[in-house]
C-alpha atoms as a PDB file:
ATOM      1  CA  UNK A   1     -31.017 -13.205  -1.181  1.00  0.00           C
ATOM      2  CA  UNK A   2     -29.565 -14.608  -4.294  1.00  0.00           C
ATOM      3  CA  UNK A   3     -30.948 -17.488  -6.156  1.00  0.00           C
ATOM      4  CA  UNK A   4     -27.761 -18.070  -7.942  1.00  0.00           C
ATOM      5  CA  UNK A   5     -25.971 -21.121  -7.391  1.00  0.00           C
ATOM      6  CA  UNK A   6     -22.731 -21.144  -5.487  1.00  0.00           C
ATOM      7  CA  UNK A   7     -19.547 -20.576  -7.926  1.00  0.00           C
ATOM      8  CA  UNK A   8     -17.782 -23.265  -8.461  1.00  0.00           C
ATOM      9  CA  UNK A   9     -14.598 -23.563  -5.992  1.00  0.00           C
ATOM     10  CA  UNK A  10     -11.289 -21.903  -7.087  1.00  0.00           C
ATOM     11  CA  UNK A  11      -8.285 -23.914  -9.062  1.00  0.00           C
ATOM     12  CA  UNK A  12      -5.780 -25.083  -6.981  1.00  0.00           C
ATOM     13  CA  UNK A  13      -3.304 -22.863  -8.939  1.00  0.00           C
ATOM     14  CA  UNK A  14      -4.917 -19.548  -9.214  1.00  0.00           C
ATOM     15  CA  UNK A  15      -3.803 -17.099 -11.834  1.00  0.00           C
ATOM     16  CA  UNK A  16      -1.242 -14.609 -11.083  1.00  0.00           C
ATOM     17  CA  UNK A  17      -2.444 -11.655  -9.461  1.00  0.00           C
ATOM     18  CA  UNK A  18      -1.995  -9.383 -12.542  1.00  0.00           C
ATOM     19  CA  UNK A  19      -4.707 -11.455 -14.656  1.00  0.00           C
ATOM     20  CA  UNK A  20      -7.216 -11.819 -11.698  1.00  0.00           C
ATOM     21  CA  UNK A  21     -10.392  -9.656 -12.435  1.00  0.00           C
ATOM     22  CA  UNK A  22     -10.428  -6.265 -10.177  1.00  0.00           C
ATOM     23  CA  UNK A  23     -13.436  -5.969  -8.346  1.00  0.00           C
ATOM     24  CA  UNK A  24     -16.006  -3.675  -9.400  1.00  0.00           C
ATOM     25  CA  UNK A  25     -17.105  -2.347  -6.171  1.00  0.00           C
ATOM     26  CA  UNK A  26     -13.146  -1.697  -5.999  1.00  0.00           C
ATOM     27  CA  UNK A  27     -12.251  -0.429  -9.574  1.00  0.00           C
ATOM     28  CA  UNK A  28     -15.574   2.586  -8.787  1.00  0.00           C
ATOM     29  CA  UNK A  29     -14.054   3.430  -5.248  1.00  0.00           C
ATOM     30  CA  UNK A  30     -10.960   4.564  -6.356  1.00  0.00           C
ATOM     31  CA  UNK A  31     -12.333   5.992  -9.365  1.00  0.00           C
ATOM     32  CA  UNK A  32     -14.530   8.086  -7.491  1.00  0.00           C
ATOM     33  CA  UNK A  33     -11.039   9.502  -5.023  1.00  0.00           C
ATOM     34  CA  UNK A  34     -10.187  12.984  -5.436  1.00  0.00           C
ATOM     35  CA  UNK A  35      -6.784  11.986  -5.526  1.00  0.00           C
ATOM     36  CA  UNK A  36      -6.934  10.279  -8.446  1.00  0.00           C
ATOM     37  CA  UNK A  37      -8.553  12.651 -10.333  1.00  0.00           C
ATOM     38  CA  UNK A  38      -6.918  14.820 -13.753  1.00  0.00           C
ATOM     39  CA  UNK A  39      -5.811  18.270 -12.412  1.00  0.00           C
ATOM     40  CA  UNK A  40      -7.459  20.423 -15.203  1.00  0.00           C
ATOM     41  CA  UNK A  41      -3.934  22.593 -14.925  1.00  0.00           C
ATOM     42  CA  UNK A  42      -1.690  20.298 -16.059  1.00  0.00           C
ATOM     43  CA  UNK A  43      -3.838  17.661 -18.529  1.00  0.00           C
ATOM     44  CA  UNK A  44      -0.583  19.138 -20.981  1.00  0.00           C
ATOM     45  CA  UNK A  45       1.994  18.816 -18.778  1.00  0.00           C
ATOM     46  CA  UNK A  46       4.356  17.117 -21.400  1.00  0.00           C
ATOM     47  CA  UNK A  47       4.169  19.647 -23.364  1.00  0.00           C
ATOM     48  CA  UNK A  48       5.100  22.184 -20.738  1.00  0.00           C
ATOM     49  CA  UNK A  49       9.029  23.059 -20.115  1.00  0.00           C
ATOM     50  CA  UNK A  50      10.247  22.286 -16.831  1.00  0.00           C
ATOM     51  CA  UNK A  51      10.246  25.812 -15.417  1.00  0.00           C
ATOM     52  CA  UNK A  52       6.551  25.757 -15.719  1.00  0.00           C
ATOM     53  CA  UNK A  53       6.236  22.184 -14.442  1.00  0.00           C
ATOM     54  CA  UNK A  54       7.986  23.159 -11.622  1.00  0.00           C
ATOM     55  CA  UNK A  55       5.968  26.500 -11.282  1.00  0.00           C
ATOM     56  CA  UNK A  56       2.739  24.486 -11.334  1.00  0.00           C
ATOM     57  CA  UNK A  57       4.225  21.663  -8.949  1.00  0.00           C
ATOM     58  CA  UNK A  58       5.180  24.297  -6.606  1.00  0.00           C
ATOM     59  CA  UNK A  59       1.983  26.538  -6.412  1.00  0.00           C
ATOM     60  CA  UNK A  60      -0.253  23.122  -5.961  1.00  0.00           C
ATOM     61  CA  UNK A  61       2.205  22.444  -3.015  1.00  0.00           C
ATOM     62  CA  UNK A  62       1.044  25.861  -1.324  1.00  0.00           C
ATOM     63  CA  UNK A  63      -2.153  25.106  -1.322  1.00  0.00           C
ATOM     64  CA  UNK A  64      -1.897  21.921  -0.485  1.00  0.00           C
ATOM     65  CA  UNK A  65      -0.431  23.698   2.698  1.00  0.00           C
ATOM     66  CA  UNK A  66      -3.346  26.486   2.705  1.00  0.00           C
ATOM     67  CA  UNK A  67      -5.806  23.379   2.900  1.00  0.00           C
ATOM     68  CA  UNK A  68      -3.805  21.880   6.016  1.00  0.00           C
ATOM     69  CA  UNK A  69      -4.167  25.249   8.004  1.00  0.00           C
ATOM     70  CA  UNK A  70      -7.738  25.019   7.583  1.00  0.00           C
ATOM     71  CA  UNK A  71      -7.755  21.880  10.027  1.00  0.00           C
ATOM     72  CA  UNK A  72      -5.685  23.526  12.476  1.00  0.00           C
ATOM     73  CA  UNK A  73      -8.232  22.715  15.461  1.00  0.00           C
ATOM     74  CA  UNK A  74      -8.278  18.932  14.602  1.00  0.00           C
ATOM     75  CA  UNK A  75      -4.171  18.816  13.979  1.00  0.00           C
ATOM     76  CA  UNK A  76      -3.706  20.871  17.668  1.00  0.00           C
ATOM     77  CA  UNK A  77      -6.249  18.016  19.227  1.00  0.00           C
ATOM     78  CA  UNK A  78      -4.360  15.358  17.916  1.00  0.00           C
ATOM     79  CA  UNK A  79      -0.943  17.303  19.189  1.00  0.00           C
ATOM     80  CA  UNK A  80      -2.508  17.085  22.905  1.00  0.00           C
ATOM     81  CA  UNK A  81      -3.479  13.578  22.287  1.00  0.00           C
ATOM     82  CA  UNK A  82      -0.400  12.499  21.531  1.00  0.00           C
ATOM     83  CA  UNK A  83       1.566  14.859  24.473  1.00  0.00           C
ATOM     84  CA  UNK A  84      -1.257  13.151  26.957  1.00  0.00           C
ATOM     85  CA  UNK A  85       0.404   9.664  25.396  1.00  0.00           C
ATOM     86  CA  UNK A  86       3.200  10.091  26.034  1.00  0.00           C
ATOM     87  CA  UNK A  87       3.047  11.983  29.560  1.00  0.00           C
ATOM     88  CA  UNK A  88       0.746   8.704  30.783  1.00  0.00           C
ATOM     89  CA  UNK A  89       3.825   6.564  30.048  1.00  0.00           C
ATOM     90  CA  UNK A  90       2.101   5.094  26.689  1.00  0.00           C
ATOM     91  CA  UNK A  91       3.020   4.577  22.906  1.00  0.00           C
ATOM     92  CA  UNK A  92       2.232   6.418  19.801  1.00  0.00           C
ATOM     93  CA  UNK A  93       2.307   4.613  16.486  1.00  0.00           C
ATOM     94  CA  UNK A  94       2.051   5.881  12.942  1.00  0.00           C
ATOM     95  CA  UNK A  95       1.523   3.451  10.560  1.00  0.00           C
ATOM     96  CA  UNK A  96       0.589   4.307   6.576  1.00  0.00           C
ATOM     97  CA  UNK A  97       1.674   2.516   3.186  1.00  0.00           C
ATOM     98  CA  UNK A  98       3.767   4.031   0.236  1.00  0.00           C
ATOM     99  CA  UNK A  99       4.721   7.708   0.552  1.00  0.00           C
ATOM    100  CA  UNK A 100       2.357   7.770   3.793  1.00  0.00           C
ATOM    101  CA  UNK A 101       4.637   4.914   5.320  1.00  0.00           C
ATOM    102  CA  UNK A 102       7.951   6.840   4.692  1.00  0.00           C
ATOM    103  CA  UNK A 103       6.774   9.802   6.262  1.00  0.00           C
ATOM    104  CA  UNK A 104       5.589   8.321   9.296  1.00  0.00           C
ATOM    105  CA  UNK A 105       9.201   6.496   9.335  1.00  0.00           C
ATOM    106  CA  UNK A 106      10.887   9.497   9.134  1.00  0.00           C
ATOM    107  CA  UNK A 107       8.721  11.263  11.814  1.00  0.00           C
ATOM    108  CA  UNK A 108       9.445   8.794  14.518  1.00  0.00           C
ATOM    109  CA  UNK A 109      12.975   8.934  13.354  1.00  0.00           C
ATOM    110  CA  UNK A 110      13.432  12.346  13.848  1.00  0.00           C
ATOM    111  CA  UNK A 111      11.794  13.019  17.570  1.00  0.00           C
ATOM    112  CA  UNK A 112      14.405  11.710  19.388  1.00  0.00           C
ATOM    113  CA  UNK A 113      17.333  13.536  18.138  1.00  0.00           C
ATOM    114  CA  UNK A 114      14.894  16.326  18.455  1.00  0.00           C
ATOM    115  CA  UNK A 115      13.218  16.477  21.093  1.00  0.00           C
ATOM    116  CA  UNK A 116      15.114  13.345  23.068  1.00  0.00           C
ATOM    117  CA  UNK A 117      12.363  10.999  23.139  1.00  0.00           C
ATOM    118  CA  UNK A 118      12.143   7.412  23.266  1.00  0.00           C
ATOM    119  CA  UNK A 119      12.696   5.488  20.308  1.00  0.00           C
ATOM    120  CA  UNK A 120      10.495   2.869  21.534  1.00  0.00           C
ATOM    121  CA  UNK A 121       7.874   5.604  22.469  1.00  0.00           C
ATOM    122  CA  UNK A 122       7.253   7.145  19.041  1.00  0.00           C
ATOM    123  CA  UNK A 123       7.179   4.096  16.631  1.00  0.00           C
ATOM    124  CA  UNK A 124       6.126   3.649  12.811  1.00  0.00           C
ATOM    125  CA  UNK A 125       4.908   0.880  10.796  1.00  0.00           C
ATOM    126  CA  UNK A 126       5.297   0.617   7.022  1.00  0.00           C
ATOM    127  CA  UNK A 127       3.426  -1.481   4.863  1.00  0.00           C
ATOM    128  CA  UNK A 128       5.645  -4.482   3.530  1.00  0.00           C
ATOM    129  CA  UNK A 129       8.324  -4.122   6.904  1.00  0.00           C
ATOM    130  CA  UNK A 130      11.595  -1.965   6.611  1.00  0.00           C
ATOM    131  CA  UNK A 131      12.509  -2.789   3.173  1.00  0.00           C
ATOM    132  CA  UNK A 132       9.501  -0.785   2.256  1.00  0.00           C
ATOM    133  CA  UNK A 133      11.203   2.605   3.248  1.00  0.00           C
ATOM    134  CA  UNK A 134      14.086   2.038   0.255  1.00  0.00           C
ATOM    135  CA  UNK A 135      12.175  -0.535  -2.220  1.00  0.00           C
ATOM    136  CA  UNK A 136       8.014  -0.011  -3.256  1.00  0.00           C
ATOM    137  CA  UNK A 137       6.762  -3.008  -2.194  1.00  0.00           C
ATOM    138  CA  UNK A 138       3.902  -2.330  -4.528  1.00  0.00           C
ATOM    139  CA  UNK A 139       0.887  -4.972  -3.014  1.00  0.00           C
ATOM    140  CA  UNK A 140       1.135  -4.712   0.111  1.00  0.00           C
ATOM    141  CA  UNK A 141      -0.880  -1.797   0.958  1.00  0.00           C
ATOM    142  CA  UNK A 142      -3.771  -4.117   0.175  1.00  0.00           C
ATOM    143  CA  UNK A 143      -3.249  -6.283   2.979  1.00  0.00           C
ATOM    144  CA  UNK A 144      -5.576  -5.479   5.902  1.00  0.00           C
ATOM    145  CA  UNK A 145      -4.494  -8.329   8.120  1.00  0.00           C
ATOM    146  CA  UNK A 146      -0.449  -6.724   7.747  1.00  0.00           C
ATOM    147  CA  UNK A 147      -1.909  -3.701   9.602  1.00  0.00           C
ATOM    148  CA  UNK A 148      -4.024  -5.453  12.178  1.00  0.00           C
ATOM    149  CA  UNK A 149      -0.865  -7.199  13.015  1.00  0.00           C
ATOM    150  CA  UNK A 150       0.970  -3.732  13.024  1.00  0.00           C
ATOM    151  CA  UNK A 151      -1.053  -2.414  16.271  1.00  0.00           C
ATOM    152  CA  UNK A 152      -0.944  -5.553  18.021  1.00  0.00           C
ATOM    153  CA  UNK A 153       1.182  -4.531  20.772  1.00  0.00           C
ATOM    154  CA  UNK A 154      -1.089  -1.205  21.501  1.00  0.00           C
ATOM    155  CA  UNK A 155      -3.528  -0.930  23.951  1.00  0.00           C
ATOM    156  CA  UNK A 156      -5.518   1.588  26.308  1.00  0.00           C
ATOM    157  CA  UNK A 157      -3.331   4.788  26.549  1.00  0.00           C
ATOM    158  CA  UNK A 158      -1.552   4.243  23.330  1.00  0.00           C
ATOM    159  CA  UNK A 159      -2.399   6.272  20.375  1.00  0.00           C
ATOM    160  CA  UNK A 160      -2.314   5.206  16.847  1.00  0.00           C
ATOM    161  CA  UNK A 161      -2.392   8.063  13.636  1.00  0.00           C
ATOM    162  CA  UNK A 162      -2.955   6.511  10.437  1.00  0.00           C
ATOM    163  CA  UNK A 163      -1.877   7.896   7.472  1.00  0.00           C
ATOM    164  CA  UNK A 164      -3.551   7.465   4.151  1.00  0.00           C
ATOM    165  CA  UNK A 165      -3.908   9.958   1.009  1.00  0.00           C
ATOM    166  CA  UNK A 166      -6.595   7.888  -0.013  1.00  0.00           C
ATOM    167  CA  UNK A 167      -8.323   7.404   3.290  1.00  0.00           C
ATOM    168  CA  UNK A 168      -8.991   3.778   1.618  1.00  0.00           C
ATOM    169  CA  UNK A 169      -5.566   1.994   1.949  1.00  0.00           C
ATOM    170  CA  UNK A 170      -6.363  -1.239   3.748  1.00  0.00           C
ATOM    171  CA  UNK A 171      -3.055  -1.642   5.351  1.00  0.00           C
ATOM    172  CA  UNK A 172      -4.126   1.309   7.221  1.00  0.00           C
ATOM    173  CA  UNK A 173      -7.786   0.926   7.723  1.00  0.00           C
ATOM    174  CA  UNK A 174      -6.767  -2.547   9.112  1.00  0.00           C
ATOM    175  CA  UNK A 175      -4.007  -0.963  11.276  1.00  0.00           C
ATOM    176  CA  UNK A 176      -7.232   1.405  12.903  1.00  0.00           C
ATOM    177  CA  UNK A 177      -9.726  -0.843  12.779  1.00  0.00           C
ATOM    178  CA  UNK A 178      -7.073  -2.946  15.077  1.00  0.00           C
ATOM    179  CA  UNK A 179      -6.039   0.054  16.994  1.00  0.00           C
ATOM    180  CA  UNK A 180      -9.494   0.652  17.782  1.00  0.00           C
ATOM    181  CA  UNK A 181     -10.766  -3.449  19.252  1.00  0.00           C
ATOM    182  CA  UNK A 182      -7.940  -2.680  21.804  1.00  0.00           C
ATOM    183  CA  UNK A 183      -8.771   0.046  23.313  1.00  0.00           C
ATOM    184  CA  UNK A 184      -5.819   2.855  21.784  1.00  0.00           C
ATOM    185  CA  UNK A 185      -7.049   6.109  20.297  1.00  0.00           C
ATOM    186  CA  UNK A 186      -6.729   6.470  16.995  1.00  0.00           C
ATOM    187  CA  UNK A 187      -6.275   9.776  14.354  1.00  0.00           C
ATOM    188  CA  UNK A 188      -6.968   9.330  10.577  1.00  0.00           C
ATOM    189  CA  UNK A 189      -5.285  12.169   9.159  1.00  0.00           C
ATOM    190  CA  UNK A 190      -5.726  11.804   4.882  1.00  0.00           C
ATOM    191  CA  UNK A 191      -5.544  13.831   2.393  1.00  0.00           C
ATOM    192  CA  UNK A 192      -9.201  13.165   1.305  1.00  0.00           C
ATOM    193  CA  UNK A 193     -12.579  14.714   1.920  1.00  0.00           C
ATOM    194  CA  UNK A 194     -14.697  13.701   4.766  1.00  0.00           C
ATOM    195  CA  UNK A 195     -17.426  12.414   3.171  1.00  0.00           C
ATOM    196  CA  UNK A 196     -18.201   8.762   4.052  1.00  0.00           C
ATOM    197  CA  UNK A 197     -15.680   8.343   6.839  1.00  0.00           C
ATOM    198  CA  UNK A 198     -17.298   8.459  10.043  1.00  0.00           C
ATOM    199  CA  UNK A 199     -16.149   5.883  12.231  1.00  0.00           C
ATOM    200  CA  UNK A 200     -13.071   5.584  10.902  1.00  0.00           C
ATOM    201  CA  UNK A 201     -11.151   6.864  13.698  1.00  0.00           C
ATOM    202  CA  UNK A 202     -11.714   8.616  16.730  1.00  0.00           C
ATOM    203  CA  UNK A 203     -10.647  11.938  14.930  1.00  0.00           C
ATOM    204  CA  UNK A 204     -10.533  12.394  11.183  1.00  0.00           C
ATOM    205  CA  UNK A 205      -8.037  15.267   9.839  1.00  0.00           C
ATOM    206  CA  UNK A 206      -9.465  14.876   6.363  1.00  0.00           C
ATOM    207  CA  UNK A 207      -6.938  17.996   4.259  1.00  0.00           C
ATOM    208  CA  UNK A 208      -9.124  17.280   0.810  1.00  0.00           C
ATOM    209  CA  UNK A 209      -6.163  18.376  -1.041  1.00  0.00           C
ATOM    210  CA  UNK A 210      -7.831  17.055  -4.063  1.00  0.00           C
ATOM    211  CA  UNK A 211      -6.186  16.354  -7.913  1.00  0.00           C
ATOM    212  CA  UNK A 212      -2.398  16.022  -8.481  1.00  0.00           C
ATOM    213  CA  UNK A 213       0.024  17.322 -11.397  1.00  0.00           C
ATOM    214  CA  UNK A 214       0.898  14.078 -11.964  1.00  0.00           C
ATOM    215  CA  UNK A 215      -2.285  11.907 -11.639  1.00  0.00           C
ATOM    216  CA  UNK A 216      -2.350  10.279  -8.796  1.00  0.00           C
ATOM    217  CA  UNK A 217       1.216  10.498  -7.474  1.00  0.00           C
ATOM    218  CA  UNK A 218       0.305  11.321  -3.837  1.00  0.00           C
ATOM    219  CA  UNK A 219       4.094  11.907  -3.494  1.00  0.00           C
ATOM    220  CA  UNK A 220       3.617  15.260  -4.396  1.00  0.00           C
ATOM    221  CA  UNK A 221       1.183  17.548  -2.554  1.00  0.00           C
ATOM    222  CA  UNK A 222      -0.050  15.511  -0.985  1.00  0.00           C
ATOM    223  CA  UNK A 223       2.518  14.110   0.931  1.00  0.00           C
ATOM    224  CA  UNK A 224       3.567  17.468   1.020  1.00  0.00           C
ATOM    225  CA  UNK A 225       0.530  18.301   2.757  1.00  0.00           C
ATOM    226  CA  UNK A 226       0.712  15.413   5.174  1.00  0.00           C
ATOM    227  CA  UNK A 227       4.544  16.301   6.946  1.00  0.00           C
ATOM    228  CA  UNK A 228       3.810  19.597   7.031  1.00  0.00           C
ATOM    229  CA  UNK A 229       0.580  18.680   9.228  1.00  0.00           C
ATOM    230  CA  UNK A 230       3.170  16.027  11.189  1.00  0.00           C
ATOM    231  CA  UNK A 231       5.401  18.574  11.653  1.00  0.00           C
ATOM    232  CA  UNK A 232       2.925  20.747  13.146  1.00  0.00           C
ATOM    233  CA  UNK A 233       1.229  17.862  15.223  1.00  0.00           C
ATOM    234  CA  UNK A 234       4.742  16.829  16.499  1.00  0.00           C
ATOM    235  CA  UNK A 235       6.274  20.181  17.325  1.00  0.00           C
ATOM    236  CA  UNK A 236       2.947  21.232  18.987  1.00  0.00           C
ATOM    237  CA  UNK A 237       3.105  18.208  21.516  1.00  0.00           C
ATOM    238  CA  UNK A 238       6.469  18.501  22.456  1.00  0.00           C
ATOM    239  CA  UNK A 239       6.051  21.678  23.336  1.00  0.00           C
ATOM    240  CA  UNK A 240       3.449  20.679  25.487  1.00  0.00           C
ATOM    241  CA  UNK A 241       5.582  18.133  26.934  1.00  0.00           C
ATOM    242  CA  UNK A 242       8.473  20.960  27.647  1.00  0.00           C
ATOM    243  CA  UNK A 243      10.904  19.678  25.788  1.00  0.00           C
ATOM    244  CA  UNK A 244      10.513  23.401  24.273  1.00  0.00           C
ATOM    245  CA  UNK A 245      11.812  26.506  25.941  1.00  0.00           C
ATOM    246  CA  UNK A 246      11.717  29.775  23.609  1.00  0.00           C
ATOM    247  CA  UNK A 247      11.971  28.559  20.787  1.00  0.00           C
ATOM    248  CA  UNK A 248      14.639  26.400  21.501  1.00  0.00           C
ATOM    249  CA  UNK A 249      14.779  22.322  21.573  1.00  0.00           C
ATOM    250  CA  UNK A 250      16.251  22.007  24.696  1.00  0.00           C
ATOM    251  CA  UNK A 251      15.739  18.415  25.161  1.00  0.00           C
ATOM    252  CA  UNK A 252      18.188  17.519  21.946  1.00  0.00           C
ATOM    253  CA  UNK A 253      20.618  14.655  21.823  1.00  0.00           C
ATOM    254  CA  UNK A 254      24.222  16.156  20.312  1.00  0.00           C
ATOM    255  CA  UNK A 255      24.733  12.513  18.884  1.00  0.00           C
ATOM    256  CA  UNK A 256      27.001  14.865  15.951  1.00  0.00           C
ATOM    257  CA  UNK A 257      29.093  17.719  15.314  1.00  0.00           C
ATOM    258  CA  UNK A 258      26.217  19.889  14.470  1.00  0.00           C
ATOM    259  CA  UNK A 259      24.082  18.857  17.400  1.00  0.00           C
ATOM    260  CA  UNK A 260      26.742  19.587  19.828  1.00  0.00           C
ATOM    261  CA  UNK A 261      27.155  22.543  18.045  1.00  0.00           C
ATOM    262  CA  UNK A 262      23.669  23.513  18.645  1.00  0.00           C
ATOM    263  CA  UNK A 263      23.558  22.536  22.119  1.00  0.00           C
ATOM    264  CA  UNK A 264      26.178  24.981  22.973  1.00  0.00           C
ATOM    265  CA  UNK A 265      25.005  27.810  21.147  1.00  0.00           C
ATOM    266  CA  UNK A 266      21.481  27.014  22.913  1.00  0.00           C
ATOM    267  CA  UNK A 267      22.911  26.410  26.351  1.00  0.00           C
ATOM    268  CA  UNK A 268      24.796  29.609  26.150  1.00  0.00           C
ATOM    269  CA  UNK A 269      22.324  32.114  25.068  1.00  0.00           C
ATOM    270  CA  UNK A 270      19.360  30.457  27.412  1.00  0.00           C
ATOM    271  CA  UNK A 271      21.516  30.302  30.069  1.00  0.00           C
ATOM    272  CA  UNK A 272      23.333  33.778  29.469  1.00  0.00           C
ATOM    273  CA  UNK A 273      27.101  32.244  30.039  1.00  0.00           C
ATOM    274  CA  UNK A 274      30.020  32.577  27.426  1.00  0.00           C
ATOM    275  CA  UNK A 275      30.338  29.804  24.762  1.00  0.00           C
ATOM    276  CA  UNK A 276      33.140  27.890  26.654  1.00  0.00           C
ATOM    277  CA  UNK A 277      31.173  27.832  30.140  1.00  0.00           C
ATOM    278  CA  UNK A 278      27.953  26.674  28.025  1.00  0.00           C
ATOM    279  CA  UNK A 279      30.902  23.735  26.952  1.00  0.00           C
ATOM    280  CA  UNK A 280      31.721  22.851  30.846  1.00  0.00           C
ATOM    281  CA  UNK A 281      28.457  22.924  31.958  1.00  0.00           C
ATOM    282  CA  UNK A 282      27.203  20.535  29.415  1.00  0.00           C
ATOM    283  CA  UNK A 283      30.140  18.365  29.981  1.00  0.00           C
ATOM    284  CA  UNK A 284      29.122  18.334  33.726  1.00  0.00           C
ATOM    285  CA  UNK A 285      25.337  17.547  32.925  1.00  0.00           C
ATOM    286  CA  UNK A 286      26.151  14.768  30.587  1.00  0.00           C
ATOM    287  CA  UNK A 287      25.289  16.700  27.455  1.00  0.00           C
ATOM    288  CA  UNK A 288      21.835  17.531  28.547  1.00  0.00           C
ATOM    289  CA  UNK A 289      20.771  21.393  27.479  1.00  0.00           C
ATOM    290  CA  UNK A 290      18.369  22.162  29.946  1.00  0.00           C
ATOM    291  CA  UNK A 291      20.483  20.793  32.954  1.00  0.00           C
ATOM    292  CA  UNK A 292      23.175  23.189  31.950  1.00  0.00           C
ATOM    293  CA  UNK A 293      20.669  25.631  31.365  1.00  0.00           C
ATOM    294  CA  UNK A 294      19.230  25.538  34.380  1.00  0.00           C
ATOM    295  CA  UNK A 295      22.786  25.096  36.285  1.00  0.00           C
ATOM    296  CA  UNK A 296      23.514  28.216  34.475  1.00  0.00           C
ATOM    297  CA  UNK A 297      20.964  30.458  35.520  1.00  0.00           C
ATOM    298  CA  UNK A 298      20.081  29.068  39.323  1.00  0.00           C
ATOM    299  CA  UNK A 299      23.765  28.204  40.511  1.00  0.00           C
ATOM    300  CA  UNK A 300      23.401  24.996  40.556  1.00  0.00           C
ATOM    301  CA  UNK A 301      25.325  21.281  40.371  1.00  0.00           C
ATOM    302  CA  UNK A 302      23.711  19.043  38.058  1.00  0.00           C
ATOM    303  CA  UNK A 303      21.649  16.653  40.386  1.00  0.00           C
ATOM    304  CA  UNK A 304      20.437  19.344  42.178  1.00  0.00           C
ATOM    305  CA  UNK A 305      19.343  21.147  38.388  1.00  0.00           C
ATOM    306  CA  UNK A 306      17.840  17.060  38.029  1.00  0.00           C
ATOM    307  CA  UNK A 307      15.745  17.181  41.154  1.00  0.00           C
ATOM    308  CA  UNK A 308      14.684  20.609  39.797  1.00  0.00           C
ATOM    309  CA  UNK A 309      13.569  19.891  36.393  1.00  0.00           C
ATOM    310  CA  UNK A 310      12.021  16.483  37.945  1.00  0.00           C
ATOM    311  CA  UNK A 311       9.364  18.544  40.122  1.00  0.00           C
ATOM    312  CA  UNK A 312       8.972  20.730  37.432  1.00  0.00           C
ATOM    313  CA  UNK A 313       7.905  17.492  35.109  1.00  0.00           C
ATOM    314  CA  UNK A 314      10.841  18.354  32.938  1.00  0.00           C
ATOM    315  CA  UNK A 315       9.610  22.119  32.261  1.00  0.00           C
ATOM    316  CA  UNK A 316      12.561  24.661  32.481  1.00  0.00           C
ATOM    317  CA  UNK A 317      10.263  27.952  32.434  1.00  0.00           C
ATOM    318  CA  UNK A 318       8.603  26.129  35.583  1.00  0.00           C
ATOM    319  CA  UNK A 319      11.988  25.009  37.244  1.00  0.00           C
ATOM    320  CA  UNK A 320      13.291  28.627  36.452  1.00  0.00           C
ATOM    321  CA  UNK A 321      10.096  30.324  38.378  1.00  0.00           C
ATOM    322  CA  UNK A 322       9.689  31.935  35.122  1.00  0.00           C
END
């Protein structure tokens, strides 16, 4: 223990944040991140022309996708986590800071035009609220107690997937240390190595996608990385779910022109009718594909098709006997 005495208590008007000391324990952490490190390949890149920026941008964006297949057995298991949440009637949250935070926005934004889920079902939280999608709010990533507060209204049979480049964002590490006191399962899924972060989360998806062009700037692959493994984890547990039949999203919502398009170009060819008897039977199932589908191909009226898909737990291949 320390013989030193205490320090002497703090002014009442502290300096402003930008003259405070950093912490060394801090300053050598992120020092020592792989995602703050030079990329030897572009230590010149203002001196290179933008075709070969753009060339070395590009390839480092492959691989940062080559890395992410390499963890396809941890990205499927968090896919049937996240079906099994759903399917038991609970929540999944995504929560991340920065670049992390907007793609976890615009994940939960996109399943239920997709795949007709929930709004309330597939959630996101962003460091620094809403505002944080259009303006940095540069700050509060540091603030632990902002993601404990994040996950407050998770529990047992929720699931929570952090995102973090870094793996050391507090925001986030808050948000799963939170997750984690009540009971939800959580997913880490960074774009660091593994080294160091056991315990984190119930299942780390650590990509190691190592140095950027542009030091530091996670934005690029990176985050690149990262929605291509969302997409993946996503896609993969909707399917699951059956809200998948060929290849076709059958559970869409035609909430525009080009969705209701879609729907009866989908309904047609899956249910082997001409274009304008796709359009009627939609109309009669209240714009959902796989009712009209499914009327299609059995014979049936639409709350017959309903009871159908219900016993089939929404899966058309099962409610077709295929």
């Amino acid at each position: 223990m320390s013989s030193e005495p205490e320090a002497p208590p703090r002014p009442a008007e502290p300096p402003r944040p930008a003259e405070l000391p950093e912490p060394a324990e801090t300053r050598l952490t992120w020092e020592s991140l792989a995602t703050e490190a030079r990329h030897p390949a572009s230590r010149d890149l203002d001196l290179q022309a933008p075709e070969e920026i753009v060339t070395l941008i590009l390839d480092e964006d492959r691989r940062g996708l080559e890395l992410a297949r390499r963890h396809t057995a941890g990205i499927a298991r968090a896919a049937l986590w996240l079906a099994e949440t759903l399917r038991g009637g609970g929540t999944v949250l995504l929560a991340g800071a920065g670049t992390s935070g907007r793609l976890a926005v615009l994940e939960a934004a996109e399943c239920p035009p997709t795949f007709g889920t929930d709004p309330e079902r597939i959630r996101a939280a962003i460091a620094g609220g809403p505002e944080a999608v259009w303006t940095a709010q540069e700050g509060a990533e540091d603030r632990a107690g902002d993601g404990e507060a994040a996950v407050e209204s998770l529990g047992s049979g929720d699931l929570l997937i952090g995102l973090s480049a870094s793996s050391v964002t507090p925001f986030v590490r808050g948000a799963l240390e939170g997750g984690r006191r009540r009971g939800a399962r959580t997913v880490l899924l960074t774009c660091a190595a593994d080294e160091g972060l056991e315990g984190v989360a119930e299942l780390l998806v650590a990509l190691a996608t190592g140095a950027e062009v542009l030091t530091g700037s996670t934005r690029l692959k990176a985050g690149s990385a990262t929605k291509a493994a969302l997409n993946a984890m996503t896609t993969a547990a909707m399917v699951q779910l059956g809200k998948v039949y060929g290849n076709w999203m059958v559970d869409l919502r035609p909430g525009s022109a080009k969705l209701e398009d879609r729907a009866r170009r989908i309904a047609a060819e899956a249910g082997e009718v001409s274009p304008d008897r796709a359009a009627h039977l939609l109309a009669a199932a209240g714009g959902e594909v796989k009712t009209a589908i499914l009327m299609a191909r059995a014979g049936l009226e639409a709350e017959e098709a309903r009871r159908r898909l219900a016993a089939a737990e929404g899966n058309l291949r099962r409610a077709l006997g295929e």
